[in-house]
N, C-alpha and C. Protein backbone atom coordinates (compact mmCIF):
# COMPACT_ATOMS: atom_id res chain seq x y z
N UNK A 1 1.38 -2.43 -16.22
CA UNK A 1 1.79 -3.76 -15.80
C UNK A 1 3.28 -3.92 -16.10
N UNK A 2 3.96 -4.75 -15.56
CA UNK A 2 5.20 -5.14 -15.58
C UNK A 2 5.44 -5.23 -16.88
N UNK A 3 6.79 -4.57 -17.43
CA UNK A 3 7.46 -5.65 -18.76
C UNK A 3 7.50 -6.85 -18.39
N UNK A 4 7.97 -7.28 -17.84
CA UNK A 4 8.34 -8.79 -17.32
C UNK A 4 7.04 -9.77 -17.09
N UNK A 5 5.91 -9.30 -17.17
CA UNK A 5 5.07 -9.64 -16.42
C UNK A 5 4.79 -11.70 -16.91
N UNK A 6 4.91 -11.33 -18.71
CA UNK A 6 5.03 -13.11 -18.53
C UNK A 6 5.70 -13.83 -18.84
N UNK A 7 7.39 -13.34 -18.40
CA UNK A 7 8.43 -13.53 -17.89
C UNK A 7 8.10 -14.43 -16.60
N UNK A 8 7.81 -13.51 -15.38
CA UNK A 8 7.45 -14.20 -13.93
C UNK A 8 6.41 -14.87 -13.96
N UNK A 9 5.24 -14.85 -15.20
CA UNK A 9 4.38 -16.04 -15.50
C UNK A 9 5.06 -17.13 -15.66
N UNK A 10 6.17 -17.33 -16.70
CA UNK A 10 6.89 -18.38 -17.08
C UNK A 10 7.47 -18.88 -16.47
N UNK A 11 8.39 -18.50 -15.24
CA UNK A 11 9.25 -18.66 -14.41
C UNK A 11 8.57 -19.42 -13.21
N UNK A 12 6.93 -19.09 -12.50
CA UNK A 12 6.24 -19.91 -11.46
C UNK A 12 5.98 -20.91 -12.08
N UNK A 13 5.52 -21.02 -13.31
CA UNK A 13 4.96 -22.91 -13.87
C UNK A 13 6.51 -23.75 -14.11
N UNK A 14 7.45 -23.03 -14.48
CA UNK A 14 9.26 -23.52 -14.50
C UNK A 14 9.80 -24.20 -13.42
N UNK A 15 9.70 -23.12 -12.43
CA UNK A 15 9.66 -23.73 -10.76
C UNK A 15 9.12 -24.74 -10.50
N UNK A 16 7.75 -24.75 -10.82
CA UNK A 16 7.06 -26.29 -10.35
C UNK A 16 6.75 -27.17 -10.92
N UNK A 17 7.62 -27.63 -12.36
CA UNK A 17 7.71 -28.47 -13.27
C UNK A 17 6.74 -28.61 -13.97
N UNK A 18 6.16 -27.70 -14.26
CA UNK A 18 4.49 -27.66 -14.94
C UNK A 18 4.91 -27.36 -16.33
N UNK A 19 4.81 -28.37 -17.19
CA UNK A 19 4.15 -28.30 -18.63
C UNK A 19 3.27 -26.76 -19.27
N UNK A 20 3.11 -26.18 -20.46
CA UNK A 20 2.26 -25.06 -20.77
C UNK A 20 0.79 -26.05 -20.51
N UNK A 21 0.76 -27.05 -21.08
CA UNK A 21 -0.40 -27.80 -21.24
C UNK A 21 -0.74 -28.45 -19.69
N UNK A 22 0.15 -28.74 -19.03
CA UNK A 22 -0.49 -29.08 -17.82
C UNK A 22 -1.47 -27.83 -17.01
N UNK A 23 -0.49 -26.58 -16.94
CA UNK A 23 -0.89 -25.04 -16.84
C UNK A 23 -2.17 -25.16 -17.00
N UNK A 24 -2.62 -24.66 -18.46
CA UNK A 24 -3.62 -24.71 -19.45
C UNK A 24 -4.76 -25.78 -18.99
N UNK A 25 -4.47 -27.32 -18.85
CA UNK A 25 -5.82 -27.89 -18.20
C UNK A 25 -5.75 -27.56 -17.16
N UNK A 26 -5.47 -27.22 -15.88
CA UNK A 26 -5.59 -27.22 -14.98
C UNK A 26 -6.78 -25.90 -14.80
N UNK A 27 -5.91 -24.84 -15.93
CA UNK A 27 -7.09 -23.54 -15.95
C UNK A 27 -8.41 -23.44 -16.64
N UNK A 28 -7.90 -24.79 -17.60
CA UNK A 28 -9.32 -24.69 -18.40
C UNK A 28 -9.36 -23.68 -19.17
N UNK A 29 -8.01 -23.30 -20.15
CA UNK A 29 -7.67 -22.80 -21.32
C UNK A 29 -6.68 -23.72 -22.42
N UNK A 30 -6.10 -23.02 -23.51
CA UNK A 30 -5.52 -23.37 -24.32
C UNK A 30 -4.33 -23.52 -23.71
N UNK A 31 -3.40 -24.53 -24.31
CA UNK A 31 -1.85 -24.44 -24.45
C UNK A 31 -1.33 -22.95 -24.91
N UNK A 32 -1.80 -22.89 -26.31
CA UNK A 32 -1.70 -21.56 -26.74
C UNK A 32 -2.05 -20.17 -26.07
N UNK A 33 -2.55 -20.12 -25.28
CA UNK A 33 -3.09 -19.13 -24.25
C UNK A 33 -1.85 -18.63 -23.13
N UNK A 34 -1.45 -19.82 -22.44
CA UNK A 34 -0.16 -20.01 -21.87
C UNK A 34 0.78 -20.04 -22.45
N UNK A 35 1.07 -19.52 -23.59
CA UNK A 35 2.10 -19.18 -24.39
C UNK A 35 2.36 -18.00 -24.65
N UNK A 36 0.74 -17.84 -25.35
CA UNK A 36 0.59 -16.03 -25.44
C UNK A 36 0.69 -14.87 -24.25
N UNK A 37 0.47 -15.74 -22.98
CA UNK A 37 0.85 -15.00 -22.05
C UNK A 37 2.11 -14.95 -21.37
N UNK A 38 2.85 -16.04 -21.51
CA UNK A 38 4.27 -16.50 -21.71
C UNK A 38 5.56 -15.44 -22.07
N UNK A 39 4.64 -14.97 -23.60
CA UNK A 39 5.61 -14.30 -24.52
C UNK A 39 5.09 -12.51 -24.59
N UNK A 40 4.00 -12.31 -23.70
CA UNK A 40 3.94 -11.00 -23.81
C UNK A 40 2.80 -10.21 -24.66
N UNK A 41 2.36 -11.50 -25.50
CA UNK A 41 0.97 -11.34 -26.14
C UNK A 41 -0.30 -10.88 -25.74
N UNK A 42 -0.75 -11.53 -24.75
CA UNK A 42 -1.78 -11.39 -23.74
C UNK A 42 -1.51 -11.25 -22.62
N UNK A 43 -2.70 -10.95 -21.95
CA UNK A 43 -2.81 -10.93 -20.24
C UNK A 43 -3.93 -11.48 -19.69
N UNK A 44 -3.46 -12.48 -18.70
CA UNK A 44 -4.29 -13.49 -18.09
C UNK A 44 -6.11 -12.32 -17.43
N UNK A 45 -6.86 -13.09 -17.81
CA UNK A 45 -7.79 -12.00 -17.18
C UNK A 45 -8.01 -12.16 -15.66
N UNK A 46 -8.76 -11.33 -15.06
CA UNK A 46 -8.88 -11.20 -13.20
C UNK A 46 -9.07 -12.97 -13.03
N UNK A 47 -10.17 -13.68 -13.79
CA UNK A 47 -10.74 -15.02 -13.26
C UNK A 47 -8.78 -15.84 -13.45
N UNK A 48 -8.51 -16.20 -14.48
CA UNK A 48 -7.51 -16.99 -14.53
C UNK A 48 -6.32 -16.58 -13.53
N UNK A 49 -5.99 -15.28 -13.61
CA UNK A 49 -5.22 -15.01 -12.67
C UNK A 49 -5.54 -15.47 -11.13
N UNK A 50 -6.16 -15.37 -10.56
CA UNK A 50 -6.53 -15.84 -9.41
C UNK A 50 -6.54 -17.21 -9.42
N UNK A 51 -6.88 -18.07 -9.91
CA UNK A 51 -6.65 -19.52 -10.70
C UNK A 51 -5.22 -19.84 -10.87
N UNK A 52 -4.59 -18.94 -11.77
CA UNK A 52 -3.18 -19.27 -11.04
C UNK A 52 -2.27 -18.93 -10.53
N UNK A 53 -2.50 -17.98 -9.59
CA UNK A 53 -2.44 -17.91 -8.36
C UNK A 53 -2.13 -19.03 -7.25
N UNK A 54 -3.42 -19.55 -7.39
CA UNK A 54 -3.82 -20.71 -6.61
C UNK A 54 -3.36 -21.93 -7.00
N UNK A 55 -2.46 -22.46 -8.60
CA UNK A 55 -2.12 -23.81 -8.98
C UNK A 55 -0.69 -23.26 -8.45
N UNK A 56 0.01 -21.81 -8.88
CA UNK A 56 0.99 -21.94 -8.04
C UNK A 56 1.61 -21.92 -6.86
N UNK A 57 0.35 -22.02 -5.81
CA UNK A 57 0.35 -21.65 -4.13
C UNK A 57 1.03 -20.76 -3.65
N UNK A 58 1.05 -19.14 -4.16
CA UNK A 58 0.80 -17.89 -3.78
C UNK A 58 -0.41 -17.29 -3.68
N UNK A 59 -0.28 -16.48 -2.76
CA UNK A 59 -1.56 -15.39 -2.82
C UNK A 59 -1.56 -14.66 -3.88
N UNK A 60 -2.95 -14.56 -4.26
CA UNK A 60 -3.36 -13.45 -5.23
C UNK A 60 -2.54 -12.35 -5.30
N UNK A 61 -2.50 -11.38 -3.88
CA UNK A 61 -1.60 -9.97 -3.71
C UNK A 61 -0.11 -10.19 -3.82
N UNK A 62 0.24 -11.57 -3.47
CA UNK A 62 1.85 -12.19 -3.82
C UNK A 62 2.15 -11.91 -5.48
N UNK A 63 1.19 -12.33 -5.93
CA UNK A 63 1.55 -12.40 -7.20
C UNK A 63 1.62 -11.07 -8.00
N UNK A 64 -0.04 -10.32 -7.56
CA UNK A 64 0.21 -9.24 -8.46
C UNK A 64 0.93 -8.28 -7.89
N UNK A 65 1.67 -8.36 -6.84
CA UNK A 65 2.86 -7.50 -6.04
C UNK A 65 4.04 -7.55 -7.17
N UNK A 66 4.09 -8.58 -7.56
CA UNK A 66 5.73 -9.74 -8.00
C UNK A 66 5.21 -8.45 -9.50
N UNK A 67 3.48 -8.80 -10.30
CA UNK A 67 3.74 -8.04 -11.58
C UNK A 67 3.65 -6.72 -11.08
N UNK A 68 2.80 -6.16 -10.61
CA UNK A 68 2.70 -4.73 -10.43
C UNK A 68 3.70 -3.54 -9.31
N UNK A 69 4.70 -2.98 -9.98
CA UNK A 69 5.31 -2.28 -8.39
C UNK A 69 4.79 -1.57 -7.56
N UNK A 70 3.48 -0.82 -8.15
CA UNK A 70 2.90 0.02 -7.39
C UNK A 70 2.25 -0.86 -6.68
N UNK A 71 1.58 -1.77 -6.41
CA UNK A 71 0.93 -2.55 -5.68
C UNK A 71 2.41 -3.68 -4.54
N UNK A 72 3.28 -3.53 -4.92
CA UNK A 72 3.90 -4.20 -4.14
C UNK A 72 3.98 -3.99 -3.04
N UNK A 73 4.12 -2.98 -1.96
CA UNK A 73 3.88 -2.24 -0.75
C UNK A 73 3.00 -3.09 0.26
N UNK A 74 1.40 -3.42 -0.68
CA UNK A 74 0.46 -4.03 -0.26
C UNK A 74 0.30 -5.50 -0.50
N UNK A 75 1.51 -5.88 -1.12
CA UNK A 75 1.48 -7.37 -1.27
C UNK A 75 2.37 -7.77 -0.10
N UNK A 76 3.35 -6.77 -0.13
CA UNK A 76 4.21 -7.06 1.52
C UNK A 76 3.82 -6.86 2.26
N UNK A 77 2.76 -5.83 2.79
CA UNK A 77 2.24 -6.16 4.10
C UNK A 77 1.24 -7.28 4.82
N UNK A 78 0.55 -7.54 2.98
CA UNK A 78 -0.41 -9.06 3.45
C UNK A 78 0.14 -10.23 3.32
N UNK A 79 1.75 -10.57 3.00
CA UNK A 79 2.54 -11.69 2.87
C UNK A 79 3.11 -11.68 4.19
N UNK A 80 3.33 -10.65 5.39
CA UNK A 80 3.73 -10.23 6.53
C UNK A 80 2.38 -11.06 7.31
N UNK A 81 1.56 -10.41 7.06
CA UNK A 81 0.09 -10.77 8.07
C UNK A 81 0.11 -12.26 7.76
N UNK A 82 -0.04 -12.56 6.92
CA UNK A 82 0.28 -14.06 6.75
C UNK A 82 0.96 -15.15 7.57
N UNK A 83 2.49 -14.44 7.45
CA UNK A 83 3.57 -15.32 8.43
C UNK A 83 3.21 -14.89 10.12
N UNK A 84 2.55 -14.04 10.30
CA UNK A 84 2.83 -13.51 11.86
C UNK A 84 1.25 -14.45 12.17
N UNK A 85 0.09 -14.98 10.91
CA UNK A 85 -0.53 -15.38 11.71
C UNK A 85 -0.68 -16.80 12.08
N UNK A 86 0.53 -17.34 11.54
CA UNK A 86 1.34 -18.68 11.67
C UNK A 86 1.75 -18.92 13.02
N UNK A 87 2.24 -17.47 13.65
CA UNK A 87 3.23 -17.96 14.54
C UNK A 87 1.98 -18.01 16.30
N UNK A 88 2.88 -18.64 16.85
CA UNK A 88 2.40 -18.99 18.55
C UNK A 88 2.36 -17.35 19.11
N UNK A 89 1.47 -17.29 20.07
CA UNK A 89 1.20 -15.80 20.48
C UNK A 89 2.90 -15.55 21.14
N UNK A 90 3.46 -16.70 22.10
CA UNK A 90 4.95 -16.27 22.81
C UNK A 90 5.80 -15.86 21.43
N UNK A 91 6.05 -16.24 20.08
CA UNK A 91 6.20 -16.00 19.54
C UNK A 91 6.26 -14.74 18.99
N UNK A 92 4.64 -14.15 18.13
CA UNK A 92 4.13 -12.62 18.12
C UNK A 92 5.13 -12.09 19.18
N UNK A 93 4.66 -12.00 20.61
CA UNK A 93 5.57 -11.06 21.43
C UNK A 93 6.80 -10.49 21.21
N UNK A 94 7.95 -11.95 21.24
CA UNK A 94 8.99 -12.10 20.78
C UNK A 94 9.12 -11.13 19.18
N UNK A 95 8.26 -11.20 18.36
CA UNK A 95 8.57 -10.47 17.11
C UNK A 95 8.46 -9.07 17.50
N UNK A 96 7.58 -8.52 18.00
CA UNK A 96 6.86 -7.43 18.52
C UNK A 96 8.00 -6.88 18.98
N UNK A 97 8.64 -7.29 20.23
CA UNK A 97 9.74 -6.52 20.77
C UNK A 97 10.74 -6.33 19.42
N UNK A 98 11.36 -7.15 18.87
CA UNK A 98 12.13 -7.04 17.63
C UNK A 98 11.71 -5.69 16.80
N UNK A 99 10.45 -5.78 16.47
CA UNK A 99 10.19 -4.72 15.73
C UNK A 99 10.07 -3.50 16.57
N UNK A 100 9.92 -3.62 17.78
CA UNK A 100 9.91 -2.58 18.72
C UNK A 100 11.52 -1.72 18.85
N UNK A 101 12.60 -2.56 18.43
CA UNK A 101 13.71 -2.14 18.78
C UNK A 101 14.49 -1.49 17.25
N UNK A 102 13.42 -1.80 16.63
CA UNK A 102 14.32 -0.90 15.17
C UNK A 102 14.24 0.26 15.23
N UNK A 103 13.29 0.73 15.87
CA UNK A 103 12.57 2.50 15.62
C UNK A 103 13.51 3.34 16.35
């Protein structure tokens, strides 16, 4: 796992003005929990992670892309599928040729 890993924990609840304790109820853990994972102590398990994930409105694979590098590859291609399935089909096309013209 990342050195950094709850570094970029600290940094998504920072971004969205979230309290450790707001964090923490929202997950239905300790303050102290969000600290310990904060500072490098612990690691959020599969359930909480996905949990917050979801309080910070990234995808699951967003996130563990951001901690894990080997998995990042596959967090960019499903953060890709994501935006392309946003867009209007005249749209798609329009991208399609774009990506058609790099190769």
């Amino acid at each position: 796992m990342n050195d950094n890993y709850g570094e970029l924990i600290k940094s998504y609840r920072i971004d969205l003005g979230l309290t450790q304790g707001q964090v923490a109820s929202e997950l239905d853990v300790t303050p102290g929990y969000i600290s310990n994972v904060e500072n490098g102590r612990t690691a959020m398990s599969l359930r909480i992670l996905i949990y917050y994930a979801k309080l910070m409105g990234v995808s699951l694979d967003s996130l563990v892309g951001q901690l894990e590098p080997t998995y990042k590859s596959n967090a960019l291609d499903h953060a890709l599928l994501e935006e392309i399935a946003k867009l209007s089909d005249s749209e798609k096309e329009k991208l399609l040729k774009t990506i058609r013209l790099w190769k």
